[in-house]
Protein backbone atom coordinates (compact mmCIF):
# COMPACT_ATOMS: atom_id res chain seq x y z
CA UNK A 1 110.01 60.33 83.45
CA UNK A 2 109.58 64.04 84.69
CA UNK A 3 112.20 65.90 86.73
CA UNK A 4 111.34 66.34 90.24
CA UNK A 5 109.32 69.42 90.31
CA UNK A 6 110.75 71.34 92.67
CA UNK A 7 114.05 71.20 90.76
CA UNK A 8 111.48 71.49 87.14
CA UNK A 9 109.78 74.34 88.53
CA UNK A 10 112.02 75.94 91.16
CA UNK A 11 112.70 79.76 89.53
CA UNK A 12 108.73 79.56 89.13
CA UNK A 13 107.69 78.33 92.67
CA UNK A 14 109.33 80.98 94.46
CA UNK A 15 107.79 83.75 92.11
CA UNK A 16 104.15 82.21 92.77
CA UNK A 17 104.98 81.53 96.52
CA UNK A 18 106.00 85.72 96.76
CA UNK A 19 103.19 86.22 94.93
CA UNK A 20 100.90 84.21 97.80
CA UNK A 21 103.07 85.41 100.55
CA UNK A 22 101.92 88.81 99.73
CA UNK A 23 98.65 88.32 99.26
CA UNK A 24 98.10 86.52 102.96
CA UNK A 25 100.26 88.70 104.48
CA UNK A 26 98.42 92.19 102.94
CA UNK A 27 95.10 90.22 103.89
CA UNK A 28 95.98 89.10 107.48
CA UNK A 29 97.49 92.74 108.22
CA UNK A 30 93.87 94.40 107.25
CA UNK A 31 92.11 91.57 108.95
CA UNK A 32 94.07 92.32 111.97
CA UNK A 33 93.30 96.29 111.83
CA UNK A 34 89.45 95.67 111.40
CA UNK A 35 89.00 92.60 113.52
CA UNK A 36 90.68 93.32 117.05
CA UNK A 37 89.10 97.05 117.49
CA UNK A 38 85.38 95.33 116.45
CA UNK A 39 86.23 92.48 118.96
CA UNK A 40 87.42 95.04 121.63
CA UNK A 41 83.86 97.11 120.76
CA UNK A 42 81.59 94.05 121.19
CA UNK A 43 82.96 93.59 124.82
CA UNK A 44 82.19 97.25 125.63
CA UNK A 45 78.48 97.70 123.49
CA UNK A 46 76.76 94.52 123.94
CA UNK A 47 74.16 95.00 121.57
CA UNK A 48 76.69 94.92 118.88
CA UNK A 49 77.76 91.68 119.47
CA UNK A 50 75.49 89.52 117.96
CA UNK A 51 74.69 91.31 114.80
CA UNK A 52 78.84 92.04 114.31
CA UNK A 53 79.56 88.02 114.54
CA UNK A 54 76.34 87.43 112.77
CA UNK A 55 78.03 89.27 109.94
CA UNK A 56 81.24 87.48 110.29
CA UNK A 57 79.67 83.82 110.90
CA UNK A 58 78.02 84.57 106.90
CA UNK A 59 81.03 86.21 105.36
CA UNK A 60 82.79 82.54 106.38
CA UNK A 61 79.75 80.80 104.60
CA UNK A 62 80.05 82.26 101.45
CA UNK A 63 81.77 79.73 99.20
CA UNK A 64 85.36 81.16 97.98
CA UNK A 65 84.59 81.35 94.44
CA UNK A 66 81.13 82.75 95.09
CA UNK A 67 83.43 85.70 96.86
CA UNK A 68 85.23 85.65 94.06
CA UNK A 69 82.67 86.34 91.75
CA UNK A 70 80.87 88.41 93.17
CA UNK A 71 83.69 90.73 93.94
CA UNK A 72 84.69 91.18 90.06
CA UNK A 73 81.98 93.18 89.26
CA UNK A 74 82.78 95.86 91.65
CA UNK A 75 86.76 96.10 91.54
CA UNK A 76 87.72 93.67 88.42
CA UNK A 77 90.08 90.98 88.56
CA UNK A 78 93.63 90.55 90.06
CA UNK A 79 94.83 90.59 93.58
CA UNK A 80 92.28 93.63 94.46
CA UNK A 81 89.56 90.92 94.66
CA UNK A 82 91.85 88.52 96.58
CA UNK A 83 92.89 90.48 99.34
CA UNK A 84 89.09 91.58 100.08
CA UNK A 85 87.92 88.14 99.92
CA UNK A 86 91.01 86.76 102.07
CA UNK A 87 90.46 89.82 104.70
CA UNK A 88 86.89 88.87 104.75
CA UNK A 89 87.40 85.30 105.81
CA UNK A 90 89.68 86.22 108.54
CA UNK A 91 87.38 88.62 109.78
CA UNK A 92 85.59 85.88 112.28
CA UNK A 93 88.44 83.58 114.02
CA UNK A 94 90.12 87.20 115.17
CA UNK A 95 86.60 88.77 115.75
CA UNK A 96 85.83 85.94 118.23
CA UNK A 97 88.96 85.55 119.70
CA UNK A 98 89.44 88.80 120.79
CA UNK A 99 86.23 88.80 122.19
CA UNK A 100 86.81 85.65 123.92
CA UNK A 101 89.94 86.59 125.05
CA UNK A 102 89.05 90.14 126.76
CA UNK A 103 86.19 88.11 128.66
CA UNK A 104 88.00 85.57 129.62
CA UNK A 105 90.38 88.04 131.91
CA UNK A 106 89.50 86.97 135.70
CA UNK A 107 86.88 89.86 136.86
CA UNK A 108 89.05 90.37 140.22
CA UNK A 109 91.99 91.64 137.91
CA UNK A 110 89.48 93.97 136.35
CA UNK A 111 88.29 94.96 140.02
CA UNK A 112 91.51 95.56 141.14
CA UNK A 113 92.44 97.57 137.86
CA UNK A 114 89.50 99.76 138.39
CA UNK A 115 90.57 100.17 142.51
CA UNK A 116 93.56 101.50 141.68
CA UNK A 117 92.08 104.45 138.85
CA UNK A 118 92.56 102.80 135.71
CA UNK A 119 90.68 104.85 132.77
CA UNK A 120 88.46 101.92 130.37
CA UNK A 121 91.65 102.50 127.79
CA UNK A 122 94.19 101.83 130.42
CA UNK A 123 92.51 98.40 131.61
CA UNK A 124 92.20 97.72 127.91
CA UNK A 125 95.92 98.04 127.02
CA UNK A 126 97.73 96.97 130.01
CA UNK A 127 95.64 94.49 131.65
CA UNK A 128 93.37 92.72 129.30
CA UNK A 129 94.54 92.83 125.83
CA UNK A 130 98.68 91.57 127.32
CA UNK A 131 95.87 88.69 129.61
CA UNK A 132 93.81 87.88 125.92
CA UNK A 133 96.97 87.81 123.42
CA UNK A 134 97.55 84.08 123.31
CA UNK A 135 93.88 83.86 122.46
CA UNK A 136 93.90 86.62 119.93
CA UNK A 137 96.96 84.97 118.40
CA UNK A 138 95.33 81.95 118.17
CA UNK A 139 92.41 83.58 116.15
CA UNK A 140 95.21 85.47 114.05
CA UNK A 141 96.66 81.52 113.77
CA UNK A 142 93.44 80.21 112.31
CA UNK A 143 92.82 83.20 109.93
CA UNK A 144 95.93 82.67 108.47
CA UNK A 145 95.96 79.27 107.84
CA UNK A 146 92.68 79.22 106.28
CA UNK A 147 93.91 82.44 104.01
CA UNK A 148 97.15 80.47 102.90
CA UNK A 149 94.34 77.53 101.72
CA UNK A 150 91.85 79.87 100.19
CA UNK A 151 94.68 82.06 98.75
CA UNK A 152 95.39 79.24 96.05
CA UNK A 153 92.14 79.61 94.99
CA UNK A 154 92.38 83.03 93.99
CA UNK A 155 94.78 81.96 90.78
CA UNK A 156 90.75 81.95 89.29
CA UNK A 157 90.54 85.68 89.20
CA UNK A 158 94.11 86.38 88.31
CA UNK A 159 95.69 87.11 91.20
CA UNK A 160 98.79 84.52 91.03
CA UNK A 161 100.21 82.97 93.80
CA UNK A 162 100.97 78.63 93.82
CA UNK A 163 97.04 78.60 92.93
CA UNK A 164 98.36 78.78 89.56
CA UNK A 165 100.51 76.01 89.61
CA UNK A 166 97.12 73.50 90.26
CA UNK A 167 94.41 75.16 88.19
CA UNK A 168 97.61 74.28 85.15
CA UNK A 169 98.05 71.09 86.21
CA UNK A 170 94.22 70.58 86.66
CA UNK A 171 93.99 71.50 82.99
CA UNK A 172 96.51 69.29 81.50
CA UNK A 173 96.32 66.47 84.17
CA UNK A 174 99.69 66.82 85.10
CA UNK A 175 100.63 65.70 88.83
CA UNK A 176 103.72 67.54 88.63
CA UNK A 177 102.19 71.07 88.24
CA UNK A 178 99.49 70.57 91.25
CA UNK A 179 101.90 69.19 93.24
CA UNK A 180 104.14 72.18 92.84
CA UNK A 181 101.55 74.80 94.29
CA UNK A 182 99.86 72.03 96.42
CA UNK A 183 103.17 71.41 98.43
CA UNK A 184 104.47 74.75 98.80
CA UNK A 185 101.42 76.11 99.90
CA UNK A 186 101.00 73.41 102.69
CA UNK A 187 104.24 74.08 103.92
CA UNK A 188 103.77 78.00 104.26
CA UNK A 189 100.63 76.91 106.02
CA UNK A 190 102.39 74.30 108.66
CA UNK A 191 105.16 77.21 108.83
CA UNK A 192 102.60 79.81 109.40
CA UNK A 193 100.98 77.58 112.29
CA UNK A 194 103.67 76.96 114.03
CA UNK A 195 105.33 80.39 114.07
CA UNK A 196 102.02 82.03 115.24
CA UNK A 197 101.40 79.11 117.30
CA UNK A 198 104.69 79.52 118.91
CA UNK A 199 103.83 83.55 119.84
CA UNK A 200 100.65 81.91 120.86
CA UNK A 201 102.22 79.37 123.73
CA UNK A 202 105.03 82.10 124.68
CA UNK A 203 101.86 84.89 125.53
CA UNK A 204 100.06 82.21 127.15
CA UNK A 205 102.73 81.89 129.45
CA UNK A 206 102.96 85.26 130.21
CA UNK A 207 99.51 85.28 131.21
C-alpha cells in the first residue's frame, strides 16, 4: 500500500505549487493592468463596449488547450505561453465587473460629484472606482479561480505547476500522483476565493 501522498510527494508538491502560484499570480497581475483601464474606457466611449466584451466573451470560448496550441507557434513552450493564455481568460470576469461596477454607482452621487467641480479623473478615483471595488474584486475573484483550474492544464506545454502531478498520474494510472496536484490545486483555489472574497465583503461594506 502507497504512502500517503502528501507525505510521498511533499518536497515535490510545494515546488509544483510555487511553480503554479507564480504563474496565476504573474497572470492575474497583467489581467488586472489590462482589464480595469478597458472596463473604466467602455463606461466613458460607448461604442467600445460591445466590440471590447465581444472580444473577451470569445477569448473565454476558446478551449484551454486550443490556447495552448495555438500560442506555441508564436512564443514556444514553457510558462511564456501560460501566462498569455491565463491573462487572456481573466480578461472578461474583470472587464465586466468593472464595467458593472462603475455603472452601478447611484447617478445622484455622480451629480453631486460633478456640483461640487470634480474633473472626469477625480469622480473616477474617489467616487466610483472606492463605490465599484467589491464588484471589481469579485471579477478579480472569478478570474482567479478559473486561472488556478486552467493553470494545471498548462503542465501540457511545459510550464510546471501541480498540472504535472495529474498528466503523470494520468499516464501511469496512478491515483496517488493526480491526487497530489488535484488537491493542492483545489485548495489554493478555495484559499484564493475566500481571501479575495473576504476584500470583496469588507469593500462592499464600505460602499
Amino acid at each position: 500500500m502507497s504512502n500517503f501522498f502528501l507525505i510521498r510527494y511533499g518536497s515535490e508538491i510545494l515546488q509544483r505549487t510555487g511553480e503554479h502560484l507564480v504563474l496565476v499570480g504573474i497572470a492575474i497581475a497583467i489581467a488586472i493592468l489590462v482589464s480595469l483601464p478597458l472596463g473604466v474606457l467602455i463606461t466613458r466611449q460607448k461604442t467600445l463596449r460591445q466590440p471590447v466584451l465581444a472580444l473577451a466573451n470569445i477569448l473565454q470560448t476558446i478551449p484551454s488547450l486550443a490556447m495552448f496550441g495555438l500560442l506555441i507557434p508564436l512564443v514556444g513552450i514553457g510558462a511564456v505561453p501560460a501566462v498569455i493564455a491565463l491573462t487572456l481568460y481573466s480578461f472578461l470576469p474583470i472587464i465586466r465587473n468593472t464595467y458593472t461596477g462603475i455603472m452601478a454607482v447611484d447617478p445622484a452621487v455622480r451629480e453631486a460629484g460633478q456640483g461640487m467641480g470634480m474633473t472626469d479623473w477625480q469622480l473616477l478615483s474617489r467616487v466610483e472606482l472606492p463605490l465599484a471595488a467589491g464588484v471589481i474584486l469579485a471579477g478579480v475573484r472569478v478570474a482567479t479561480v478559473i486561472a488556478v483550474g486552467i493553470a494545471t492544464i498548462a503542465a501540457a506545454i511545459g510550464a510546471g505547476g501541480l498540472g504535472v502531478f495529474i498528466f503523470r498520474g494520468i499516464a501511469v494510472v496512478n491515483n496517488d500522483l493526480i491526487l497530489a496536484g488535484a488537491v493542492p490545486a483545489a485548495a489554493i483555489a478555495l484559499l484564493a476565493d475566500y481571501g479575495i472574497g473576504w476584500l470583496e465583503k469588507r469593500c462592499t461594506i464600505k460602499r
